[in-house]
Protein backbone atom coordinates (compact mmCIF):
# COMPACT_ATOMS: atom_id res chain seq x y z
CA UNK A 1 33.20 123.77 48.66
CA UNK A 2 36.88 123.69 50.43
CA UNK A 3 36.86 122.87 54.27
CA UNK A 4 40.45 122.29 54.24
CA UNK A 5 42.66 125.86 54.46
CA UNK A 6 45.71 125.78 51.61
CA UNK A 7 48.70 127.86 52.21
CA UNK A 8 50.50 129.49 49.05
CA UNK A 9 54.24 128.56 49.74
CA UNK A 10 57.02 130.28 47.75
CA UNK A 11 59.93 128.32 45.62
CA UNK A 12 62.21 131.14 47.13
CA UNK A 13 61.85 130.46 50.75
CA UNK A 14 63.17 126.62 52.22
CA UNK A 15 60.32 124.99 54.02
CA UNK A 16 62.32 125.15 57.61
CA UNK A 17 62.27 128.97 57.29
CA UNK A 18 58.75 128.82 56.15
CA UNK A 19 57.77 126.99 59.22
CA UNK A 20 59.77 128.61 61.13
CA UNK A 21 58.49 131.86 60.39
CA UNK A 22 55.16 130.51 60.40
CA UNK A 23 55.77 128.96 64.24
CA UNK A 24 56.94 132.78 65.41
CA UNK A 25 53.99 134.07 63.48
CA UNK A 26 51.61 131.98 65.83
CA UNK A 27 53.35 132.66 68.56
CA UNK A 28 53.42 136.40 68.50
CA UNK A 29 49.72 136.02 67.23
CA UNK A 30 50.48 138.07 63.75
CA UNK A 31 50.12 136.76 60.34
CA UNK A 32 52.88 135.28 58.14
CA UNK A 33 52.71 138.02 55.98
CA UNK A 34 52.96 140.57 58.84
CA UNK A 35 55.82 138.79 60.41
CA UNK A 36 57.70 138.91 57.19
CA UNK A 37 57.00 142.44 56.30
CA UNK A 38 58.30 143.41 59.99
CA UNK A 39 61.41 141.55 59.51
CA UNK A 40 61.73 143.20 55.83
CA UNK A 41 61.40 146.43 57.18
CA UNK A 42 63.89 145.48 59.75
CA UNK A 43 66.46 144.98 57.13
CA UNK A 44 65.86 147.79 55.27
CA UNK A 45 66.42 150.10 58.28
CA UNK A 46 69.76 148.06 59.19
CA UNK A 47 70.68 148.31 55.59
CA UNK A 48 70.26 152.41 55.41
CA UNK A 49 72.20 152.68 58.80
CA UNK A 50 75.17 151.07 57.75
CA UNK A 51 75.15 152.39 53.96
CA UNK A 52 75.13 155.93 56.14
CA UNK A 53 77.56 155.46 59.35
CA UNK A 54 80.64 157.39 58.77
CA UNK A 55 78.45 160.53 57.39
CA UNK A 56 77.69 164.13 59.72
CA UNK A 57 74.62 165.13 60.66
CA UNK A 58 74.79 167.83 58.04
CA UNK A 59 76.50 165.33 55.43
CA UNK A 60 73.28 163.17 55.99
CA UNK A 61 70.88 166.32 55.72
CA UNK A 62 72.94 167.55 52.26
CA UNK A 63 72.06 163.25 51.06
CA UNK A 64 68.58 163.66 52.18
CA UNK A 65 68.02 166.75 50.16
CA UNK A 66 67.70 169.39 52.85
CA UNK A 67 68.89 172.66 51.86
CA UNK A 68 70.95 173.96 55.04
CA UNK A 69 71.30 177.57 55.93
CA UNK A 70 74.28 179.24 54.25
CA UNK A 71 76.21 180.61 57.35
CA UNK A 72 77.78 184.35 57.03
CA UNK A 73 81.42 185.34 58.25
C-alpha cells in the first residue's frame, strides 16, 4: 500500500514552471490540470483573435460559415 502521493511530471514542461504552476494552482484552490487547461484555453482564444483582427463582422460571419442574406437593389 502507497501512503506517499506521486505526481506524474512531464519531460516537456521545466520543473520551475511546473512548480510554479503548481504554487498558483494551490493558491487559487484548482487542480494542476485545471489551471493548465484554463491557461490553454486562454491561448487558444488569444490565438483566434489575432489570426482574425483586420476581418468585418460579415468577413468573419462568411469564415465562420454563416450564409448572409443576399441584399436586393
Amino acid at each position: 500500500m502507497r501512503t506517499k502521493a506521486t505526481r506524474r511530471t512531464t519531460p516537456a514542461l521545466p520543473s520551475d514552471a511546473l512548480a510554479q504552476a503548481g504554487r498558483i494552482a494551490r493558491a487559487t484552490e484548482t487542480s494542476l490540470s485545471a489551471h493548465a487547461a484554463a491557461k490553454r484555453s486562454r491561448q487558444v482564444l488569444e490565438s483566434y483573435q489575432r489570426a482574425f483582427t483586420g476581418f468585418s463582422a460579415d468577413e468573419r460571419a462568411i469564415l465562420d460559415g454563416v450564409m448572409l442574406a443576399s441584399q436586393r437593389k
